[in-house]
N, C-alpha and C. Protein backbone atom coordinates (compact mmCIF):
# COMPACT_ATOMS: atom_id res chain seq x y z
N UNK A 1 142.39 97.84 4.31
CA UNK A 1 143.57 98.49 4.83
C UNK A 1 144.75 98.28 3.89
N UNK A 2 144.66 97.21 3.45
CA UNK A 2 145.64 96.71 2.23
C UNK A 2 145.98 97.58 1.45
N UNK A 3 144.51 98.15 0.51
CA UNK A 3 144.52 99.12 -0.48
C UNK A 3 144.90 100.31 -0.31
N UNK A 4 144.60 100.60 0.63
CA UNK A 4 145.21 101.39 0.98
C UNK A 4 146.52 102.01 1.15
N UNK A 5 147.40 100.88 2.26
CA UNK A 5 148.80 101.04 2.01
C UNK A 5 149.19 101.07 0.86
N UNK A 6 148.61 99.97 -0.29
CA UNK A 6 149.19 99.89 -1.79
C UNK A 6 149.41 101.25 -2.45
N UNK A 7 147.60 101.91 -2.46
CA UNK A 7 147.62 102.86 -2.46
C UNK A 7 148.95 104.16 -2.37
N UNK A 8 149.16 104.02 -0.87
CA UNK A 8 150.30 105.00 -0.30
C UNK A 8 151.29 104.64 -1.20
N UNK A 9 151.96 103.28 -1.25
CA UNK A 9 153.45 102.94 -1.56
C UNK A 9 153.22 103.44 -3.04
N UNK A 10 151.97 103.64 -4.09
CA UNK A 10 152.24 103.86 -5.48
C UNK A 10 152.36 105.55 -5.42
N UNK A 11 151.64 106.17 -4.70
CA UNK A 11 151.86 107.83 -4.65
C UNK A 11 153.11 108.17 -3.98
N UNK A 12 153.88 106.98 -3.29
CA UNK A 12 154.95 107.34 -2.84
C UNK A 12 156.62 107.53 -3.95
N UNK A 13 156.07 106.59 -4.73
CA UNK A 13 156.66 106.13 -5.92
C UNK A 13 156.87 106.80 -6.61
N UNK A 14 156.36 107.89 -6.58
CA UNK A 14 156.23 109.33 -7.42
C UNK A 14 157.50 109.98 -7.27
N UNK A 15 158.13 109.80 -5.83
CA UNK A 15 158.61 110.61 -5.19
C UNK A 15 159.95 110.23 -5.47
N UNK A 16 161.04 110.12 -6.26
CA UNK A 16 162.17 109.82 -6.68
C UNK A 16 163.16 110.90 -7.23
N UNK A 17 163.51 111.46 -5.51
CA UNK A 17 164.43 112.85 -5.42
C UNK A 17 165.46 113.32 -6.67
N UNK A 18 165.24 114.14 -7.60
CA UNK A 18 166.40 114.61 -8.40
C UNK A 18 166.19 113.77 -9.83
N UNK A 19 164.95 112.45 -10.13
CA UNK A 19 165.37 111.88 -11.03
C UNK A 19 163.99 111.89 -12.05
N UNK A 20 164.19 112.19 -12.86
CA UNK A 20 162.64 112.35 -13.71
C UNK A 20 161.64 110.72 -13.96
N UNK A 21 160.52 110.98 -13.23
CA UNK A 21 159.47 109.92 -13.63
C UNK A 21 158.21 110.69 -13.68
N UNK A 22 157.48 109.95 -14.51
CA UNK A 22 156.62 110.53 -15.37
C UNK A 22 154.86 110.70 -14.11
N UNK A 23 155.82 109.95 -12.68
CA UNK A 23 154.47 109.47 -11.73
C UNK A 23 154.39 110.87 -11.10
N UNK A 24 155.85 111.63 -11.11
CA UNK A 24 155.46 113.37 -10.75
C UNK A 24 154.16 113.84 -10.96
N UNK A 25 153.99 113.62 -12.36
CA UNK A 25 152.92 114.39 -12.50
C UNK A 25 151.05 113.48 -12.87
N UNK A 26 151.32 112.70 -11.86
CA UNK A 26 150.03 111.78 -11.70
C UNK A 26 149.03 112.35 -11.53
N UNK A 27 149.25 113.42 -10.08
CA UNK A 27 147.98 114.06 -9.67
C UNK A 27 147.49 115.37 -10.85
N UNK A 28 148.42 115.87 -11.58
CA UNK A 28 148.37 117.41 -11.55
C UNK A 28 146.72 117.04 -12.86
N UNK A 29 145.42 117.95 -12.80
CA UNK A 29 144.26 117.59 -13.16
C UNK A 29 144.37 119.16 -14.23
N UNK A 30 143.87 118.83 -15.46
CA UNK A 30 143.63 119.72 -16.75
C UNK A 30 142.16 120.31 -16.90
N UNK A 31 142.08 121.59 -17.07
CA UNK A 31 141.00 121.81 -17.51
C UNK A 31 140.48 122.23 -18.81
N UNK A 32 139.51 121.05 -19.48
CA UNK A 32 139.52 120.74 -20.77
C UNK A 32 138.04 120.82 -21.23
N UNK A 33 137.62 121.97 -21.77
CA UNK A 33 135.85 122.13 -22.34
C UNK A 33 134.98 121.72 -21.39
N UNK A 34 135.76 122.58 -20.38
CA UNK A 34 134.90 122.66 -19.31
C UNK A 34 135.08 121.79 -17.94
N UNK A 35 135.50 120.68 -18.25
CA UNK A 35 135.43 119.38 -17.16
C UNK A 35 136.70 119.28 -17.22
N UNK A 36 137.30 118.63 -15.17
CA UNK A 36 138.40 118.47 -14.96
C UNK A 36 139.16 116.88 -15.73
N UNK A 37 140.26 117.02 -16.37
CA UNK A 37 140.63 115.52 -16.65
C UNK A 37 142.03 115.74 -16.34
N UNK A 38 142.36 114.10 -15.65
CA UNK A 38 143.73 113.89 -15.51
C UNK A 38 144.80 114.07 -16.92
N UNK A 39 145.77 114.52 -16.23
CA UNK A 39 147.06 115.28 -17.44
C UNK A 39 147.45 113.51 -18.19
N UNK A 40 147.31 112.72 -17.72
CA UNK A 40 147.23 111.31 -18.40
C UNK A 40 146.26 111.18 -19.87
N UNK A 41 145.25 111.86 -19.97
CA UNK A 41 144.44 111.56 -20.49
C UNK A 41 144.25 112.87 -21.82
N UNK A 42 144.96 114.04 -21.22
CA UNK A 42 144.84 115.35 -22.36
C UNK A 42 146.64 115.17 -23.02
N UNK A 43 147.66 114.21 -22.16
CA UNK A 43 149.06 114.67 -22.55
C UNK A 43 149.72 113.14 -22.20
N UNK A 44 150.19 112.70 -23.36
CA UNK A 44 151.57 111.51 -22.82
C UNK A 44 152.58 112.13 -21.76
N UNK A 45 153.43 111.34 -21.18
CA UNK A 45 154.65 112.27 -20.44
C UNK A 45 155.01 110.96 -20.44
N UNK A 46 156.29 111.08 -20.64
CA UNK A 46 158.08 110.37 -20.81
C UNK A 46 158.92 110.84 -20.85
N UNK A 47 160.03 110.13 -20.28
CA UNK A 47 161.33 110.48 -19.82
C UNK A 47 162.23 110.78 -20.70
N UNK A 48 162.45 112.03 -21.31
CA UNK A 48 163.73 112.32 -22.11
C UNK A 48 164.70 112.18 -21.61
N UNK A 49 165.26 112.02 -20.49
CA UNK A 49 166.73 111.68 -19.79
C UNK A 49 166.39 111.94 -17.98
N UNK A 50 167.76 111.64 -17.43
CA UNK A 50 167.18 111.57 -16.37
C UNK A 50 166.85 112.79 -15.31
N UNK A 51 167.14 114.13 -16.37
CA UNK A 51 166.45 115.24 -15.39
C UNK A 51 165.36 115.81 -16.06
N UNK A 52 164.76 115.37 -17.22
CA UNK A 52 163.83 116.16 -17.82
C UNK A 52 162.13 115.15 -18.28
N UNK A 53 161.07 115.53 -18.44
CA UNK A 53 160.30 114.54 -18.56
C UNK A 53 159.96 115.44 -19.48
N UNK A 54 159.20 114.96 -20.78
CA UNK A 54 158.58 115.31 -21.98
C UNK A 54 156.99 115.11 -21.58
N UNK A 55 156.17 116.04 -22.37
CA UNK A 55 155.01 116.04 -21.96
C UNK A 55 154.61 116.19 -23.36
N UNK A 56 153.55 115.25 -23.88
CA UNK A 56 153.10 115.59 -25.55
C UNK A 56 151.98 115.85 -25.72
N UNK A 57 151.59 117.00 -25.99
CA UNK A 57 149.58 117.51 -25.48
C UNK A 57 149.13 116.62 -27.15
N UNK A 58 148.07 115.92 -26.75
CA UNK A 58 147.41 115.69 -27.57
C UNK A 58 146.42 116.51 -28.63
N UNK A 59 145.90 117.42 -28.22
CA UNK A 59 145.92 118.72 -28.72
C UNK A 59 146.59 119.95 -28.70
N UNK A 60 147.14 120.15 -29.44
CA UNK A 60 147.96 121.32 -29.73
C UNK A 60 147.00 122.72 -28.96
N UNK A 61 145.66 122.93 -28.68
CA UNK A 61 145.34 123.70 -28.05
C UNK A 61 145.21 123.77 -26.60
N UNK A 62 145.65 122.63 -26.31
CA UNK A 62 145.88 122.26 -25.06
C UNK A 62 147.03 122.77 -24.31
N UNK A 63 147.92 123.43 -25.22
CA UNK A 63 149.65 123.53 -25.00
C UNK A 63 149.43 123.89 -23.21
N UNK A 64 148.60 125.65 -23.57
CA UNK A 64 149.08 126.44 -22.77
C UNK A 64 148.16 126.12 -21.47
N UNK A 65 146.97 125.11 -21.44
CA UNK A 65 146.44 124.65 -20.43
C UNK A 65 146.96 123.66 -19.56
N UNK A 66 148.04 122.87 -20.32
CA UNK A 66 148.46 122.00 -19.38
C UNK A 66 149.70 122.52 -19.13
N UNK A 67 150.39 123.50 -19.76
CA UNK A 67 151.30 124.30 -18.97
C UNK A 67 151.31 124.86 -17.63
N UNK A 68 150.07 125.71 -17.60
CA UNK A 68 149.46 125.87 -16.50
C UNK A 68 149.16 125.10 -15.25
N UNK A 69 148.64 124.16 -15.59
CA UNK A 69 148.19 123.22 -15.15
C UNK A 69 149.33 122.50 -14.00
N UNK A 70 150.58 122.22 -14.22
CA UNK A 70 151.64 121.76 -14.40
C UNK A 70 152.37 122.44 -13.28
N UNK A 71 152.67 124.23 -13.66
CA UNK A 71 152.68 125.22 -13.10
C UNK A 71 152.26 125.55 -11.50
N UNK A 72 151.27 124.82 -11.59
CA UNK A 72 150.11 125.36 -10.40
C UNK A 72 149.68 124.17 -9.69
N UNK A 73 150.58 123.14 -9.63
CA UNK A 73 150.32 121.78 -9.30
C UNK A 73 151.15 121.35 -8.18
N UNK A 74 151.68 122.46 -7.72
CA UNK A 74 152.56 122.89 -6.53
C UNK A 74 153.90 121.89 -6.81
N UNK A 75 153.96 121.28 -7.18
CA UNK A 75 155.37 120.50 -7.42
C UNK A 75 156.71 121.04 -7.92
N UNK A 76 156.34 122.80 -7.94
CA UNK A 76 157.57 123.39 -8.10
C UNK A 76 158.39 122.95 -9.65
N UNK A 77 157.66 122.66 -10.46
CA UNK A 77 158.22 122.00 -11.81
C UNK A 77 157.46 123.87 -12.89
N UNK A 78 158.37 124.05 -13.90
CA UNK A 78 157.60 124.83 -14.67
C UNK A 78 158.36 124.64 -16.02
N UNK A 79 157.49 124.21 -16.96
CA UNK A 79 157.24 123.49 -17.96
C UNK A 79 158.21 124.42 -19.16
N UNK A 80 158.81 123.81 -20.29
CA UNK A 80 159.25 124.82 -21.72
C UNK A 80 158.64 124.36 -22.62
N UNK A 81 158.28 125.57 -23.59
CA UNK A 81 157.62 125.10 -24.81
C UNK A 81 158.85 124.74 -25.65
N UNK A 82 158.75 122.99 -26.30
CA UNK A 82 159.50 122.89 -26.95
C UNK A 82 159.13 123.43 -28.57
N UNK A 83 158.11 122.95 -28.76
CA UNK A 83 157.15 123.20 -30.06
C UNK A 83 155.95 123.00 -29.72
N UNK A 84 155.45 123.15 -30.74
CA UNK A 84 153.98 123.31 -30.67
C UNK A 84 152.82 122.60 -29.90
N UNK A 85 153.11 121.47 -29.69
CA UNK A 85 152.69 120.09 -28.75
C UNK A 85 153.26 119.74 -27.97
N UNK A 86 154.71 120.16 -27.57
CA UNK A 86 155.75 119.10 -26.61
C UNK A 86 155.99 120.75 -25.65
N UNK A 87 155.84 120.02 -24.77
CA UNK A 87 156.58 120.45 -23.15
C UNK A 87 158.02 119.82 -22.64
N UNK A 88 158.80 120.64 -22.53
CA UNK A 88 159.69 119.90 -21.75
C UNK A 88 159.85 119.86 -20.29
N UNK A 89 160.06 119.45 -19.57
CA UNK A 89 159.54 119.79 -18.14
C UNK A 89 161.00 119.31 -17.34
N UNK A 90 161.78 120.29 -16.80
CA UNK A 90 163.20 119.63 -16.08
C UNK A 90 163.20 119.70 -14.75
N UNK A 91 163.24 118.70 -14.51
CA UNK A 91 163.35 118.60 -12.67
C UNK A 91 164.37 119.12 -12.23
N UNK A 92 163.94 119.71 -11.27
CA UNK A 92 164.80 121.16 -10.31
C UNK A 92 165.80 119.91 -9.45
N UNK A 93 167.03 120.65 -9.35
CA UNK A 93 167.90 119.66 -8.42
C UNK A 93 167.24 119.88 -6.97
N UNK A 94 167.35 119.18 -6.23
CA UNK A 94 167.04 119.35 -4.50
C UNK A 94 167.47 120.47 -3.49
N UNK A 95 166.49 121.67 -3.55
CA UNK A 95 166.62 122.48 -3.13
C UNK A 95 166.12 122.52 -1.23
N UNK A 96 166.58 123.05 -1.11
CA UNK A 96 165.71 122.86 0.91
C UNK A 96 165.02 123.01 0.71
N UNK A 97 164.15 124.20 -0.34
CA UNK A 97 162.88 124.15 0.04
C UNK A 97 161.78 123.12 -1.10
N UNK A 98 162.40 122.95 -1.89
CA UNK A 98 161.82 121.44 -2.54
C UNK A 98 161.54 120.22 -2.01
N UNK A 99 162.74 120.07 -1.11
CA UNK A 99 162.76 118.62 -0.34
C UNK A 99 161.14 119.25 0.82
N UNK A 100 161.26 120.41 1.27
CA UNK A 100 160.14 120.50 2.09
C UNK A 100 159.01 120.39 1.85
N UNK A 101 159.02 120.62 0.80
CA UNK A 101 157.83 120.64 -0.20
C UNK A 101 157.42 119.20 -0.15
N UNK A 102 158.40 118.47 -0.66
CA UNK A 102 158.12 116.62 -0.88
C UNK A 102 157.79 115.96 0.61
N UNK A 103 158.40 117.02 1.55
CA UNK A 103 158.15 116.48 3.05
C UNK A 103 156.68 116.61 3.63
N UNK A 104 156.40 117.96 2.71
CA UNK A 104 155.01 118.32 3.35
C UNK A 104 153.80 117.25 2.61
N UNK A 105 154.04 116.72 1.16
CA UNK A 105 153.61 115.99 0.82
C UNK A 105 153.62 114.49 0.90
N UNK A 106 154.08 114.09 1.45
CA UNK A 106 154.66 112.68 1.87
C UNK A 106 153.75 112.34 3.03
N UNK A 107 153.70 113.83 4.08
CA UNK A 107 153.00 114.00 5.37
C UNK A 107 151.45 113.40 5.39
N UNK A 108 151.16 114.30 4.13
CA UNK A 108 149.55 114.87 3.89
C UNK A 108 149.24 113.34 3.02
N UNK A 109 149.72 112.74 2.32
CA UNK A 109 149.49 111.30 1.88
C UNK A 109 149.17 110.59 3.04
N UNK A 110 150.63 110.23 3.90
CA UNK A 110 150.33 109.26 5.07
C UNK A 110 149.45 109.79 5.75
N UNK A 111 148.69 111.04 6.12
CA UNK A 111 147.84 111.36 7.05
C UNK A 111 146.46 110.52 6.51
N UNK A 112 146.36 110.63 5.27
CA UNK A 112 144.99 110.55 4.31
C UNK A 112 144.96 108.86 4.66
N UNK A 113 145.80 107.87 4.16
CA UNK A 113 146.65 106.74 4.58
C UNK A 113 145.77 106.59 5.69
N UNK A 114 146.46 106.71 6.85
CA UNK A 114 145.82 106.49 8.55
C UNK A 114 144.77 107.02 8.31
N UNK A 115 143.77 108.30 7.93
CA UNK A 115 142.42 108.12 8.20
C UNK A 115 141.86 106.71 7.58
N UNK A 116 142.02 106.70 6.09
CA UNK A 116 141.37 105.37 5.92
C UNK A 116 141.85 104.20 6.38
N UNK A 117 143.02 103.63 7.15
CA UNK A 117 143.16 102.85 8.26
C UNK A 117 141.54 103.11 9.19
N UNK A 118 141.81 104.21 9.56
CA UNK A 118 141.03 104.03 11.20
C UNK A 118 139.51 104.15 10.57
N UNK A 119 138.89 104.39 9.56
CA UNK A 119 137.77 104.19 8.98
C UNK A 119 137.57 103.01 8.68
N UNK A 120 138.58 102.27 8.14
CA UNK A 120 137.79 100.83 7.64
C UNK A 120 137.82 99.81 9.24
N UNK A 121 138.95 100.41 10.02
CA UNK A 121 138.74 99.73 11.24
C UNK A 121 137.31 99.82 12.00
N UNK A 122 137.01 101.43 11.69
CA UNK A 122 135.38 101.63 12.21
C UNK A 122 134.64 100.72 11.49
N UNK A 123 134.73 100.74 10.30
CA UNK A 123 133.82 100.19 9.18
C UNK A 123 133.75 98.54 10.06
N UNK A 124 134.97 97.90 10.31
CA UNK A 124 135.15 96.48 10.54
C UNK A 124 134.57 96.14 12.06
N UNK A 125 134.50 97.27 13.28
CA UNK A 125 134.05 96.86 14.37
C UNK A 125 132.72 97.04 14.37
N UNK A 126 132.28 97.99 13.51
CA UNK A 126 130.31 97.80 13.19
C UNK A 126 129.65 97.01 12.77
N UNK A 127 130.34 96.03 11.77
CA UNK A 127 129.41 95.28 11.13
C UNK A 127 130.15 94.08 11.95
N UNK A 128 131.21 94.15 12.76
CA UNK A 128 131.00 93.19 14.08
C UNK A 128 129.79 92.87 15.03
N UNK A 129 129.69 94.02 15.58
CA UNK A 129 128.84 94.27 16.18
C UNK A 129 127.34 93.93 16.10
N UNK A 130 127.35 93.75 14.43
CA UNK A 130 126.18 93.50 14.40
C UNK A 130 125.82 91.97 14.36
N UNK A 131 126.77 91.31 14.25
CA UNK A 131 127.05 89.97 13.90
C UNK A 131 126.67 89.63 15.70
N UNK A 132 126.26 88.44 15.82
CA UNK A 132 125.49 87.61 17.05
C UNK A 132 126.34 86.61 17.01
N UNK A 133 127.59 87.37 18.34
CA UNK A 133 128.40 86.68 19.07
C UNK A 133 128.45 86.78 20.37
N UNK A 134 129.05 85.87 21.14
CA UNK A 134 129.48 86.19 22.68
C UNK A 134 130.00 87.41 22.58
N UNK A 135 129.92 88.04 23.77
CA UNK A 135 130.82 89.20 24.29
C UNK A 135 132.67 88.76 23.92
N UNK A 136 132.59 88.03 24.27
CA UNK A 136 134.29 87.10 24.83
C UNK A 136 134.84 86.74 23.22
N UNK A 137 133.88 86.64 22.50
CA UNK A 137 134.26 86.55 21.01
C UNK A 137 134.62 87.92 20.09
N UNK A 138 133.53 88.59 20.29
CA UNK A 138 133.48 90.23 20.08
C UNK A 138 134.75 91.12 20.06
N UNK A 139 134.98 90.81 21.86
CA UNK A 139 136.39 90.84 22.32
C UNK A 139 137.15 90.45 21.56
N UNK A 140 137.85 89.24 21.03
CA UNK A 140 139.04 88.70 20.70
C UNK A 140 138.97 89.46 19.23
N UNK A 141 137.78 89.57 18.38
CA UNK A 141 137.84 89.93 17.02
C UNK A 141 138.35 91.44 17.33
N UNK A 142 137.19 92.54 18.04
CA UNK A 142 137.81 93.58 18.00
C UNK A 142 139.74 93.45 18.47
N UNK A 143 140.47 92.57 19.24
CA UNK A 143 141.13 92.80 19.65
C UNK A 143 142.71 92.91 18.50
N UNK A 144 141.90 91.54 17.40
CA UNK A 144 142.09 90.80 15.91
C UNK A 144 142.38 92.59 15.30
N UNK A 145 141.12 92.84 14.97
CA UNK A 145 141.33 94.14 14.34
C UNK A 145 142.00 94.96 14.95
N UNK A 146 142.24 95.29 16.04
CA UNK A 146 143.39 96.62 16.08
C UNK A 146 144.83 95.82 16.14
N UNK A 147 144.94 94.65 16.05
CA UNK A 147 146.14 94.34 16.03
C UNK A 147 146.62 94.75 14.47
N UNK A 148 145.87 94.06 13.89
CA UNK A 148 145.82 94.51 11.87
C UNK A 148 146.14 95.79 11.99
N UNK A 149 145.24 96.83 12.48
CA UNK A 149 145.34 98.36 12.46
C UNK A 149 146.59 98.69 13.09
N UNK A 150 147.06 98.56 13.68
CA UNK A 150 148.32 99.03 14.26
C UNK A 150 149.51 98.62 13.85
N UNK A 151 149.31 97.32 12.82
CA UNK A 151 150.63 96.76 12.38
C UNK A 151 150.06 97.57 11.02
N UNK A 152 149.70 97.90 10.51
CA UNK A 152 149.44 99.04 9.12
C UNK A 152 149.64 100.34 9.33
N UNK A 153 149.08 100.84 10.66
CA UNK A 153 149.77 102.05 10.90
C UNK A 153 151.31 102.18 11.07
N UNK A 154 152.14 101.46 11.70
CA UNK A 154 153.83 100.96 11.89
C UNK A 154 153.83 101.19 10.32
N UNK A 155 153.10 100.40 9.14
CA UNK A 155 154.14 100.03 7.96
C UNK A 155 153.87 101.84 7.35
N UNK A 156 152.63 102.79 7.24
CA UNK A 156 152.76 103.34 6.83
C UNK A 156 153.86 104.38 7.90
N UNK A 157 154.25 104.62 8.55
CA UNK A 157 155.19 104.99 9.57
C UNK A 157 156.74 104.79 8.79
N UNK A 158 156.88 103.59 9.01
CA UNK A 158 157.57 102.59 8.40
C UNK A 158 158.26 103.17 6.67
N UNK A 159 157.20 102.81 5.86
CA UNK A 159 157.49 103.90 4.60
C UNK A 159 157.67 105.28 4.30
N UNK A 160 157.08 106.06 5.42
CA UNK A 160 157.16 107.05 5.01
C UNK A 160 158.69 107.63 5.58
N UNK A 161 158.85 107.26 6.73
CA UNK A 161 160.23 107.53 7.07
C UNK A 161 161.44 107.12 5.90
N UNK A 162 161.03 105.83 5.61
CA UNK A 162 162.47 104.97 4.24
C UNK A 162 162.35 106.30 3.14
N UNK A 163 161.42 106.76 3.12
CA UNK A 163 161.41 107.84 2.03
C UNK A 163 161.65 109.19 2.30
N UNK A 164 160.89 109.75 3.47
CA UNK A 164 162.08 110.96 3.95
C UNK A 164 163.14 110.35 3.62
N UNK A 165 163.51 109.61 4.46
CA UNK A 165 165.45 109.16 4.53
C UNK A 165 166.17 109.01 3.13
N UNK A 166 165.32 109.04 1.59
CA UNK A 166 166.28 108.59 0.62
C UNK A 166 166.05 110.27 0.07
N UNK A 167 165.01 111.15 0.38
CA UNK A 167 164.79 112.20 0.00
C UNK A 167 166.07 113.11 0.47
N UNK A 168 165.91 113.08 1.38
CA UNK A 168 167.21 113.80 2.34
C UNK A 168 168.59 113.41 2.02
N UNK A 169 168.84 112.27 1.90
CA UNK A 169 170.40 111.65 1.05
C UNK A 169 170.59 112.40 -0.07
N UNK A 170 169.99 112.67 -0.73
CA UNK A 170 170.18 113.43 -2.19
C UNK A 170 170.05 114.72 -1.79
């Protein structure tokens, strides 16, 4: 459940309304001779200042794929050719429908979040179960585990609201 939250709080991290970090574009996936690879791995990206992030394709034939790529990665970002290898990429100021955008994504994280909460909780009351205890013991553990589960569900609750709330300030 741990990893999880960790999980959440680093994709949440991404999310830093109006100011360029390079974790924007964590998810967005390249398609490169065939097979999908993370934009980490076909392009550097760093911060030229604090509204623009630089993107440096490691192959120059790569330009117009990870342009695309970028483009279509729903994050509402669309990329300039600086030269031949470099992208410049400028983060849009906070538009209503941007922030909704970050809202709808923030959502769809913490949802993903709580399933694997309530899966590893399944995961944790089965191989209880299988374990040869009293009933009255059984009891207290399952009771152990949803206490865990419910104080992880609160924190992802918990974060995701602190982050609407700094999204919306800006």
């Amino acid at each position: 459940m741990k990893k999880g939250l960790e999980k959440f709080k680093e994709e949440l991290a991404a999310f830093r309304p109006g100011r360029a970090n390079p974790g924007i574009l964590e998810g967005v996936v390249v398609s490169h001779r065939g097979a999908r690879v993370a934009l980490s791995e076909a392009a550097q990206v760093t911060v030229k200042d604090p509204r623009t992030l630089m993107v440096i394709v490691n192959d120059e034939t790569l330009l117009l794929v990870v342009d695309k790529a970028i483009r279509n990665a729903g994050l509402g970002l669309n990329p300039l050719k600086q030269d031949a290898a470099v992208l410049r990429v400028p983060i849009p100021p906070m538009t209503k429908e941007f922030k909704e955008s970050i809202h709808k994504k923030i959502g769809q994280y913490a949802e993903r979040t709580r399933v694997h909460i309530r899966n590893v909780r399944k995961d944790a009351k089965t191989a209880l179960r299988k374990i040869k205890l009293s009933d009255a013991e059984k009891q207290k553990h399952e009771n152990d585990i949803q206490l865990v589960t419910d104080a992880c569900m609160k924190q992802v609750e918990d974060i995701s609201a602190s982050k609407l709330k700094d999204i919306d300030q800006d």
